[in-house]
N, C-alpha and C. Protein backbone atom coordinates (compact mmCIF):
# COMPACT_ATOMS: atom_id res chain seq x y z
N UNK A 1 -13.92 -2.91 -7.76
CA UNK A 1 -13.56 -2.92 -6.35
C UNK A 1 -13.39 -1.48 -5.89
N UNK A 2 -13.87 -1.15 -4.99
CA UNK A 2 -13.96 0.40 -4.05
C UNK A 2 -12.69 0.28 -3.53
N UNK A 3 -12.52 1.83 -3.13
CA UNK A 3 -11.37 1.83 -2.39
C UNK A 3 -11.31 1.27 -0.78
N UNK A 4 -12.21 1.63 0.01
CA UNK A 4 -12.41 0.73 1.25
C UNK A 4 -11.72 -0.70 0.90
N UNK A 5 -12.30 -1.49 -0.10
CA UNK A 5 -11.70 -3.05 -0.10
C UNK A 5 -10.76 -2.93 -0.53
N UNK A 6 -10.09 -1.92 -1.40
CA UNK A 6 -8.89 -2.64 -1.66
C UNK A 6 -7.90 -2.36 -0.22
N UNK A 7 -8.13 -0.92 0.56
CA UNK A 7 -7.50 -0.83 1.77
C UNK A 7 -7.42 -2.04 2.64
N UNK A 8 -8.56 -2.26 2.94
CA UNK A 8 -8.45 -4.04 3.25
C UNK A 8 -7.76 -4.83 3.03
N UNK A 9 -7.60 -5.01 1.92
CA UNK A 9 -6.63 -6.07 1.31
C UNK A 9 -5.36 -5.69 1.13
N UNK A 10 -4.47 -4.49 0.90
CA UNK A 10 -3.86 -3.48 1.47
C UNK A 10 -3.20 -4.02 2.94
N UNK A 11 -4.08 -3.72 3.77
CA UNK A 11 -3.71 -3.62 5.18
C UNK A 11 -3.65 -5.06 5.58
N UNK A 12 -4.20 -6.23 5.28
CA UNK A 12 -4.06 -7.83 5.73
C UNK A 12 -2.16 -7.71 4.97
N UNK A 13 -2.15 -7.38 3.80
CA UNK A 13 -0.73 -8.11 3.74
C UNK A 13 0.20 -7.88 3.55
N UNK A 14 0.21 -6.20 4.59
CA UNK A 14 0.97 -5.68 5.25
C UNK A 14 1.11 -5.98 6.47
N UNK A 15 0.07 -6.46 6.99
CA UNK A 15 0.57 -7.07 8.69
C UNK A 15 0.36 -8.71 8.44
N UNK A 16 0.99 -8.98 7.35
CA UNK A 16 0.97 -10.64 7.16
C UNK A 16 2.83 -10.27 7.33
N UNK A 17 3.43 -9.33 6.54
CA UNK A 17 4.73 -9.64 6.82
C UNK A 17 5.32 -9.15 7.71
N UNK A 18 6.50 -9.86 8.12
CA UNK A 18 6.81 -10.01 9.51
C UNK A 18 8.37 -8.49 9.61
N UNK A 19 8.31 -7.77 8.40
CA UNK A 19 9.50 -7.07 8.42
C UNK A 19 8.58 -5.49 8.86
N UNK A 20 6.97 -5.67 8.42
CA UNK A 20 6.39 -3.70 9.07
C UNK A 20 6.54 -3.93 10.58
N UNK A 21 6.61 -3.13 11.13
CA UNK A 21 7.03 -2.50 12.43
C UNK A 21 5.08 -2.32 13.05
N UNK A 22 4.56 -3.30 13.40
CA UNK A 22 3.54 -2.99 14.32
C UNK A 22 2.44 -3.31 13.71
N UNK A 23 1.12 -2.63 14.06
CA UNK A 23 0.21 -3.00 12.84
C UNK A 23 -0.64 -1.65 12.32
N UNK A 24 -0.94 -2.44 11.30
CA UNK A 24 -1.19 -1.53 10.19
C UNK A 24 -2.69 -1.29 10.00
N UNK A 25 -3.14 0.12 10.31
CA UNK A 25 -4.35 0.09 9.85
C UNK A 25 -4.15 1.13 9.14
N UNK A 26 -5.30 1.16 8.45
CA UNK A 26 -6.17 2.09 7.17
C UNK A 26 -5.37 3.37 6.78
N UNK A 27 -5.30 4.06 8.42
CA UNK A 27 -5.03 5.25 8.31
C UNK A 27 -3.46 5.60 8.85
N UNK A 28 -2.94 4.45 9.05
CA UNK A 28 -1.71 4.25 9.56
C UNK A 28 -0.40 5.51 8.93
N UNK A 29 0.50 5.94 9.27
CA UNK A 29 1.45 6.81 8.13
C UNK A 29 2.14 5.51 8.40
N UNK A 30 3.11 5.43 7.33
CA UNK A 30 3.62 4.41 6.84
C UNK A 30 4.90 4.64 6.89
N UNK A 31 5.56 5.30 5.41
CA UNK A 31 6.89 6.07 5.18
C UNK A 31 7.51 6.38 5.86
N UNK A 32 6.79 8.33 6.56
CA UNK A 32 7.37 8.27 7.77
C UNK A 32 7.77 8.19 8.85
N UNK A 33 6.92 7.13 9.15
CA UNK A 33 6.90 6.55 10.83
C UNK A 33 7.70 5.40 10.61
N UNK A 34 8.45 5.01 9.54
CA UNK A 34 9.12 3.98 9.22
C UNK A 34 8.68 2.52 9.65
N UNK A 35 7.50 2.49 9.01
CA UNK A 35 6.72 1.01 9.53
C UNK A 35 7.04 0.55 8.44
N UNK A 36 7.23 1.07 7.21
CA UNK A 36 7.83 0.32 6.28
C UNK A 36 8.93 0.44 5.68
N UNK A 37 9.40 -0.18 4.62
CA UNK A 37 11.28 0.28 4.17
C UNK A 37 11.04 0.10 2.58
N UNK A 38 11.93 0.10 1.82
CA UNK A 38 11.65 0.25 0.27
C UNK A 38 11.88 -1.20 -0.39
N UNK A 39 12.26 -2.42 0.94
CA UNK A 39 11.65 -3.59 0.07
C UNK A 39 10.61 -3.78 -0.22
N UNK A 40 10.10 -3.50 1.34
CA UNK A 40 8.52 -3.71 1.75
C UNK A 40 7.73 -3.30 0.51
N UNK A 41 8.34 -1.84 -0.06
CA UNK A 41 7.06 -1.14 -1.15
C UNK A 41 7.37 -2.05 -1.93
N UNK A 42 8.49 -2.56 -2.56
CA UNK A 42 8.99 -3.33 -3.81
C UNK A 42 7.69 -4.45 -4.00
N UNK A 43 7.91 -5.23 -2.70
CA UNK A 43 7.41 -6.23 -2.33
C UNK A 43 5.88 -6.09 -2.68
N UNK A 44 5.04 -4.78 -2.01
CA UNK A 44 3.71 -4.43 -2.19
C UNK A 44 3.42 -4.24 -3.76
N UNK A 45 4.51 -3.25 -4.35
CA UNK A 45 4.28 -3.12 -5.92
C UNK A 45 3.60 -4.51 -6.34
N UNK A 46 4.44 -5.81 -6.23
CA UNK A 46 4.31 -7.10 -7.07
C UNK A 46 2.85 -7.43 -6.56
N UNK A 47 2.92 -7.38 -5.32
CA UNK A 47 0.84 -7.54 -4.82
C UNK A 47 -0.09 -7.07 -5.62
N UNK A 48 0.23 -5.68 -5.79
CA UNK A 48 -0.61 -5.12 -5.94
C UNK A 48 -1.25 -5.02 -7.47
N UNK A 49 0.07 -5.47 -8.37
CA UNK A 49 0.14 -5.82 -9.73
C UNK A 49 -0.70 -7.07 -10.32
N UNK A 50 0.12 -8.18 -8.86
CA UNK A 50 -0.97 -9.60 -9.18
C UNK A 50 -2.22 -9.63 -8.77
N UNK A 51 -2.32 -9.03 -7.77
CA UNK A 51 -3.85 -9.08 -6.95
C UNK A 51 -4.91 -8.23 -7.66
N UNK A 52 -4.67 -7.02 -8.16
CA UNK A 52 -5.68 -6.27 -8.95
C UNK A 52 -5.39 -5.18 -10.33
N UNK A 53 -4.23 -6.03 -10.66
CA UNK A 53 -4.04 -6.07 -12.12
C UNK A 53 -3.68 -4.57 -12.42
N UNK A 54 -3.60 -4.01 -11.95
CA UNK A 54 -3.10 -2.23 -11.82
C UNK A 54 -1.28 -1.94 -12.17
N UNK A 55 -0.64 -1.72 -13.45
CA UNK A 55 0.80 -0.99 -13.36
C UNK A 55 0.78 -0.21 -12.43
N UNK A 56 1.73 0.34 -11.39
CA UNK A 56 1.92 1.38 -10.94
C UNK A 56 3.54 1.94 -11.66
N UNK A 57 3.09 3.05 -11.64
CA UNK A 57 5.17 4.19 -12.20
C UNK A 57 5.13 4.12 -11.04
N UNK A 58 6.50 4.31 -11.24
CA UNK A 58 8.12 5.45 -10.20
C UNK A 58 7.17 6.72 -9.69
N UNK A 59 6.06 7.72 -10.86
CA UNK A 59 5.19 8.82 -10.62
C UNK A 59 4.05 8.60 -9.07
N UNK A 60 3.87 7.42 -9.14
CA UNK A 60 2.76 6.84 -8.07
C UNK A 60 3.09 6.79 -6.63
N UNK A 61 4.29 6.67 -6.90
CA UNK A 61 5.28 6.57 -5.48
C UNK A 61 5.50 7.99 -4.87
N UNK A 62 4.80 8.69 -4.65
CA UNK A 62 4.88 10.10 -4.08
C UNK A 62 4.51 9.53 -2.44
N UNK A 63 5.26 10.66 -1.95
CA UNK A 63 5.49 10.95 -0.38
C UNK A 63 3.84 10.80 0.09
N UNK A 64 2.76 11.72 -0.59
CA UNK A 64 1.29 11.72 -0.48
C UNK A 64 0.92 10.08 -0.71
N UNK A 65 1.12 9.64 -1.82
CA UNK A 65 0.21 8.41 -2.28
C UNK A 65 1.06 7.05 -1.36
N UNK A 66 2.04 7.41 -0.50
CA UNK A 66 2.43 6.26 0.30
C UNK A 66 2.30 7.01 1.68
N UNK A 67 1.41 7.92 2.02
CA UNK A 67 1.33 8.77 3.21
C UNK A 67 0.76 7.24 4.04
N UNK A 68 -0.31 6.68 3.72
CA UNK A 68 -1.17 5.69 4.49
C UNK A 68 -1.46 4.59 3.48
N UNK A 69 -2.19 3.26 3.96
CA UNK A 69 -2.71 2.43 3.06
C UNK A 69 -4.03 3.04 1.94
N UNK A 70 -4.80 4.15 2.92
CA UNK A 70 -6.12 4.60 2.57
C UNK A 70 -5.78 5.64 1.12
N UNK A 71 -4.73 5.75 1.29
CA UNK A 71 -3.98 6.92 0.24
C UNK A 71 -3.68 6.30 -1.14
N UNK A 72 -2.59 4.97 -0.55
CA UNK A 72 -2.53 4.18 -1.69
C UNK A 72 -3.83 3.31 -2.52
N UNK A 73 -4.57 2.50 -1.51
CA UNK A 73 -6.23 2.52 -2.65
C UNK A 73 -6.17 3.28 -3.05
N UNK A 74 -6.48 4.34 -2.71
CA UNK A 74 -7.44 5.55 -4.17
C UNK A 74 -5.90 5.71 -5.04
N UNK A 75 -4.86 5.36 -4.85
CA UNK A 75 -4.28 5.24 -6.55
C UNK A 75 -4.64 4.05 -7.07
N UNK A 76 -4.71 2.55 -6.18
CA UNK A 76 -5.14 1.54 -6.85
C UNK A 76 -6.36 1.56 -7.73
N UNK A 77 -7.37 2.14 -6.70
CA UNK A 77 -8.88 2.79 -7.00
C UNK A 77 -9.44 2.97 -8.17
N UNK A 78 -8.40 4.24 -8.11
CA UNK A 78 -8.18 5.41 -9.62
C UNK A 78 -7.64 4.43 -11.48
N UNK A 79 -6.86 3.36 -10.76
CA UNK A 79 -6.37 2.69 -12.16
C UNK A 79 -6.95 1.43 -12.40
N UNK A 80 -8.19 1.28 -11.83
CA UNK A 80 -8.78 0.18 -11.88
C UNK A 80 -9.94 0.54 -12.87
């Protein structure tokens, strides 16, 4: 899976839940525009674990790799 799709899939289920602040595209900032909060990531971690089988560390969680959804694929990307 490319990074484009996983952003996709990424971005549907982030604006499936009803706690991000607006909607979410690709290139959206996330963190600090506070569209999201640190359940939300909790919450995404477990997605992102079941949906395409990828561990992420505590290391992955950088300010950069949660800048946007497009940011986080290419770590999903990268461990696939």
């Amino acid at each position: 899976m490319n990074q484009p799709a996983i952003a996709t899939e990424l971005t549907a289920y982030l604006n499936r839940d009803p706690r991000v602040e607006g909607s979410i595209e690709a290139d959206t900032e996330l963190v600090e525009s506070a569209r999201i909060d640190s359940l939300t990531i909790l919450d995404l971690v477990v997605f992102i674990e079941e949906r395409f089988g990828v561990a992420l560390s505590a290391e992955d969680f950088t300010p950069r790799n949660l800048s946007s959804v497009s940011a986080l694929a290419g770590v999903v990307a990268a461990r696939l």
